[in-house]
Protein backbone atom coordinates (compact mmCIF):
# COMPACT_ATOMS: atom_id res chain seq x y z
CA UNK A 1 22.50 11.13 -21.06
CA UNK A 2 22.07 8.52 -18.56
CA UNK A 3 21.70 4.44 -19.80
CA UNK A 4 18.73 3.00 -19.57
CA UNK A 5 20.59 -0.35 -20.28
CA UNK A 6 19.38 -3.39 -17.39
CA UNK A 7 23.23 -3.48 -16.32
CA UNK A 8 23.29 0.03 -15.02
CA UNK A 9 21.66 1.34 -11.29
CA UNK A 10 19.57 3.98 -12.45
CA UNK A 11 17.57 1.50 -14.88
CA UNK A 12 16.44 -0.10 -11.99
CA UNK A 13 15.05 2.69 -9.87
CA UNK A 14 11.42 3.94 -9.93
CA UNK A 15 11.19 7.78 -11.04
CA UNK A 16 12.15 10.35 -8.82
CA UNK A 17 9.40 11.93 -6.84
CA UNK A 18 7.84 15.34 -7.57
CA UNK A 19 10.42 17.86 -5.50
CA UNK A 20 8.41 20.25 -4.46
CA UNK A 21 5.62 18.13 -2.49
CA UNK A 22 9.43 16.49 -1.04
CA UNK A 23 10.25 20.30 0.43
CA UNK A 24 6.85 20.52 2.01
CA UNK A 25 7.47 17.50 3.77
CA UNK A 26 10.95 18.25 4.74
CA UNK A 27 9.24 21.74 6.63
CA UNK A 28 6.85 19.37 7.98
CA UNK A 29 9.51 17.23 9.40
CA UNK A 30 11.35 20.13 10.57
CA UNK A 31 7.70 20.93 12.95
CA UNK A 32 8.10 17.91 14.56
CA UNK A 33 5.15 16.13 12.16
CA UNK A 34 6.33 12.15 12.07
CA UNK A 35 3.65 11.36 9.67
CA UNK A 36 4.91 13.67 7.43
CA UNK A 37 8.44 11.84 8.22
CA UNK A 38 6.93 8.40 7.30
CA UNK A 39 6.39 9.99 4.02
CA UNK A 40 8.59 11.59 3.13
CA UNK A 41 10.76 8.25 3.57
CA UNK A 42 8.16 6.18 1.50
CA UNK A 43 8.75 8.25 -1.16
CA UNK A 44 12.43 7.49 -0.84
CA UNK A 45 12.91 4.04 0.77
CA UNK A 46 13.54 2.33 -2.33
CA UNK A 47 16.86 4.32 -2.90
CA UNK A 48 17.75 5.05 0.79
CA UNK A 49 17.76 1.28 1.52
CA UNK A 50 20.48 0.20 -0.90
CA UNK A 51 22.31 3.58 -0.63
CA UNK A 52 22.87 1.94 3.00
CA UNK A 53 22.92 -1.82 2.16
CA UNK A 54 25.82 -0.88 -0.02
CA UNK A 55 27.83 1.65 2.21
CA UNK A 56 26.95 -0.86 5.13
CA UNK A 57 27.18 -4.59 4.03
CA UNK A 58 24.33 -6.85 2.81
CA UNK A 59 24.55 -8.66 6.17
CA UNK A 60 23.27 -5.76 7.61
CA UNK A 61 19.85 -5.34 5.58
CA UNK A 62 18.33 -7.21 8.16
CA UNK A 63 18.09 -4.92 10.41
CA UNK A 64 16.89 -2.06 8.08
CA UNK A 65 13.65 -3.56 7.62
CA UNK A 66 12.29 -4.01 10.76
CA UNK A 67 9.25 -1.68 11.14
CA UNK A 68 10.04 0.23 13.63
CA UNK A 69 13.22 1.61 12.82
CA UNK A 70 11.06 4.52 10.49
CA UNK A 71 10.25 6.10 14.32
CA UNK A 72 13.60 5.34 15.45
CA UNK A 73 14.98 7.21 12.87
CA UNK A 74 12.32 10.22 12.80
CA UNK A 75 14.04 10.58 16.34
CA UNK A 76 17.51 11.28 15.26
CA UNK A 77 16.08 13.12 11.96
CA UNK A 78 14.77 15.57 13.94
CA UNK A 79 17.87 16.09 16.20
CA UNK A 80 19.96 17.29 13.48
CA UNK A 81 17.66 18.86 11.18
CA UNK A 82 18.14 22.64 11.63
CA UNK A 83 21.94 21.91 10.63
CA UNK A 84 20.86 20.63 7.48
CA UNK A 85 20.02 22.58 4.07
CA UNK A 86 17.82 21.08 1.40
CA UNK A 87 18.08 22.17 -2.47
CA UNK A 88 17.36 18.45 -4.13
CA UNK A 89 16.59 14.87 -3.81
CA UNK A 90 20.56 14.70 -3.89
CA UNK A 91 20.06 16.52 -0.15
CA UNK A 92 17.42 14.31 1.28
CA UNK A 93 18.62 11.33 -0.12
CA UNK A 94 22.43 12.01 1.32
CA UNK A 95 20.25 13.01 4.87
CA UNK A 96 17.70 10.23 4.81
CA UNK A 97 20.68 7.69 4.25
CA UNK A 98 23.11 8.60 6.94
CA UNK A 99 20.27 9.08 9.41
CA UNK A 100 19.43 5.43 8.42
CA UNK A 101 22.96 4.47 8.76
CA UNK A 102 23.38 5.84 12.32
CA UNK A 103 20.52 3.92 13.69
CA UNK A 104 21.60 0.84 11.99
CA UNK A 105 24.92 1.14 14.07
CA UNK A 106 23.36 1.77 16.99
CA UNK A 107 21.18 -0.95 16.74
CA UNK A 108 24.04 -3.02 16.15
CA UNK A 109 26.43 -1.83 18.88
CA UNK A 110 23.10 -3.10 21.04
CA UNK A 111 22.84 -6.17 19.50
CA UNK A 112 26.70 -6.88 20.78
CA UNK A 113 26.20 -5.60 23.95
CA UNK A 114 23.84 -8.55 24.42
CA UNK A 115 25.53 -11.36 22.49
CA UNK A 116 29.65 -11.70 21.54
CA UNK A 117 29.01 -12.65 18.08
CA UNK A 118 26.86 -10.29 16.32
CA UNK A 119 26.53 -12.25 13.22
CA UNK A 120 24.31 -14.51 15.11
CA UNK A 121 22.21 -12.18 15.21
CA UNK A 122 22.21 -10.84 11.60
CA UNK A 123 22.67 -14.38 9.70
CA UNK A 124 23.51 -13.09 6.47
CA UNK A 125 26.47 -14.47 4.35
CA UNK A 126 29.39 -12.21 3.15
CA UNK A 127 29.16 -10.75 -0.41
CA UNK A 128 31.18 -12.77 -2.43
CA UNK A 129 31.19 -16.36 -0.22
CA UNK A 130 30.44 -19.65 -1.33
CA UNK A 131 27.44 -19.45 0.61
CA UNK A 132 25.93 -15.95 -0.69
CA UNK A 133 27.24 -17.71 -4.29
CA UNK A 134 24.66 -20.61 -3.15
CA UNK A 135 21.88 -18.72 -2.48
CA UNK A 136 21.74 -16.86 -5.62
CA UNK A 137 22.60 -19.74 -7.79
CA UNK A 138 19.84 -21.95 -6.42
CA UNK A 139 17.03 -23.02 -9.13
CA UNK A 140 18.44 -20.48 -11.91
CA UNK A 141 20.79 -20.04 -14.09
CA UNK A 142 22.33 -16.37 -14.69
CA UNK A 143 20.56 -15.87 -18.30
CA UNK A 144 17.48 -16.18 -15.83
CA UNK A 145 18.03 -13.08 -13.95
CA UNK A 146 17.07 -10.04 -15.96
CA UNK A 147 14.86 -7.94 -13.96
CA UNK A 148 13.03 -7.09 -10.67
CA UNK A 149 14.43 -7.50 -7.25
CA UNK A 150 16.66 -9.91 -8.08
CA UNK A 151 18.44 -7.89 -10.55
CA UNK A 152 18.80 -5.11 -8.16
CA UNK A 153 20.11 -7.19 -5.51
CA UNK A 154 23.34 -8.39 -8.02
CA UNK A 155 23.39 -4.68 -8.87
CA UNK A 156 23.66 -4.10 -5.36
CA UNK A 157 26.21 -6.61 -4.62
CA UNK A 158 28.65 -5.59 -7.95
CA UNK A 159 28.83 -2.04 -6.68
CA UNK A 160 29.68 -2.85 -3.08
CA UNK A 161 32.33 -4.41 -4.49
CA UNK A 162 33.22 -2.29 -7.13
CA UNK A 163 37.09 -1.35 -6.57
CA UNK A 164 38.79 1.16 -6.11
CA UNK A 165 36.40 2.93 -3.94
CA UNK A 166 36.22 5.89 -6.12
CA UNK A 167 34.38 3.59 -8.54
CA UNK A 168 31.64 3.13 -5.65
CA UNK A 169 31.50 6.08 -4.70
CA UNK A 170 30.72 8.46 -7.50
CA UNK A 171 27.87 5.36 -8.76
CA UNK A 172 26.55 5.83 -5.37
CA UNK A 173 26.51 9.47 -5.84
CA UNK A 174 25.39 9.86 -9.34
CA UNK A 175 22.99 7.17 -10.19
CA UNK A 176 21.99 6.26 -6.58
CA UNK A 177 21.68 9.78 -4.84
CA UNK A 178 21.39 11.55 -8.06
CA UNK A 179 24.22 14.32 -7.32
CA UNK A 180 24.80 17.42 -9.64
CA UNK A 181 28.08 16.76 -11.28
CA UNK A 182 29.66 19.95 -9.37
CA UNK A 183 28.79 18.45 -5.65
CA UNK A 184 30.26 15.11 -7.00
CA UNK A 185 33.58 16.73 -8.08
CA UNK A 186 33.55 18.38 -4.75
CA UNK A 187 33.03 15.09 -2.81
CA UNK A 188 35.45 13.05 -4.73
CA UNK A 189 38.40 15.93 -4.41
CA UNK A 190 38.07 16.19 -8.54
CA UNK A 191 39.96 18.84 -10.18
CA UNK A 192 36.89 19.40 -12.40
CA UNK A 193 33.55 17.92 -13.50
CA UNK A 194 35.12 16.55 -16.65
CA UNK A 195 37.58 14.46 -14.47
CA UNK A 196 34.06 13.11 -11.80
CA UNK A 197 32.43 12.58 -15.13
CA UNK A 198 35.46 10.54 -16.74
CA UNK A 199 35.58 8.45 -12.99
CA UNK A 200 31.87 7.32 -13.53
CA UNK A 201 32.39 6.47 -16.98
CA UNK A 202 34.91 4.16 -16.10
CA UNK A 203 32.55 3.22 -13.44
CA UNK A 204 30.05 2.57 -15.08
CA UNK A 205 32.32 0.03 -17.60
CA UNK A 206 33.62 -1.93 -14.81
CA UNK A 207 30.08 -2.70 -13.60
CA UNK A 208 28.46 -3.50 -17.10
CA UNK A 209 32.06 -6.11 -17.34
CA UNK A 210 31.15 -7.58 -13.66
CA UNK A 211 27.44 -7.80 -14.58
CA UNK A 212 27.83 -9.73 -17.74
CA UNK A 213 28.52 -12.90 -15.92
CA UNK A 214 25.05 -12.44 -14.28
CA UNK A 215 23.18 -11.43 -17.46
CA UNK A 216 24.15 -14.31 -19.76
């Protein structure tokens, strides 16, 4: 039974959407229909933007919310999607994300094409430096910070960090991209589901510890 506790990622995501209206979209999509894209991702965006903020580094959120990179992305969507087979949100989460992910790169490898320093042009500090400590510390205190977007940024920012990367990993899978316990085992070379299960209990522990400090 998944917690519902404010420490934990899946207490901060909206509900699911309805899976079967998801499918229609996704045959849509496969027609070449980019409104039916720009859906499909709405439904989704929430998730699929800190599945990639995580796997890719907060300095790089920047870039994933420019406006146009939902056409940018429809592009390369469409490219690979008769190689792709859909069964859950798992699927079109684990699609939408590294879709997301290669444009991001590829906006990036751009970006240093045109200028040596690339962090000039994403100005975002590094998880875990004095000056990302500044920003969040700035006019409140941690026993402040209970709910809403800032809580899910510091969620956010705890996974990314979360070590070793097992620990990320099956969070991201589980509570982020809401995996079936077999395709986790599968993804994280587990012996069995008990032993994937076991991993994101342990998981799960770690982050409630790290997320303590930020709770009060």
């Amino acid at each position: 039974m998944p917690s519902t506790r404010p420490d934990t990622p899946d207490s901060t995501f909206a509900e699911l959407p309805g899976i079967a209206r998801s499918m229609i979209l996704v045959e849509k999509v496969r027609g070449g229909d980019a409104d039916a894209f720009g859906e499909l991702l709405e439904r989704y965006q929430e998730r699929v933007r800190r599945i990639v903020r995580i796997r890719m580094g907060a300095r790089l959120q920047q870039l994933f919310q420019h406006d146009d990179l939902v056409q940018d992305v429809f592009v390369e969507a469409v490219r690979d999607l008769d190689r792709v087979r859909f069964r859950d949100h798992a699927d079109i989460l684990r699609w939408l994300s590294r879709v997301a992910e290669n444009e991001i790169r590829d906006r990036v490898r751009a970006a240093g094409r045109q200028k040596r320093d690339v962090e000039r042009t994403v100005p975002m500090p590094e998880p875990g430096s004095p000056e990302a400590g500044e920003l969040r510390a700035h006019g409140r205190s941690p026993s402040s910070i209970v709910a809403g977007s800032e809580l899910r940024e510091l969620l956010d920012d705890e996974v990314e960090r979360l070590e070793p990367d097992d620990y990320r990993e099956v969070i991201l899978l589980r509570d982020y991209q809401a995996a079936e316990w077999e395709d986790i085992r599968e993804a994280l070379d587990k012996p069995t589901v008990a032993a994937a299960q076991e991993l994101h209990r342990r998981a799960r522990l770690k982050l409630a510890v790290r997320m303590k400090k930020h709770l009060g």
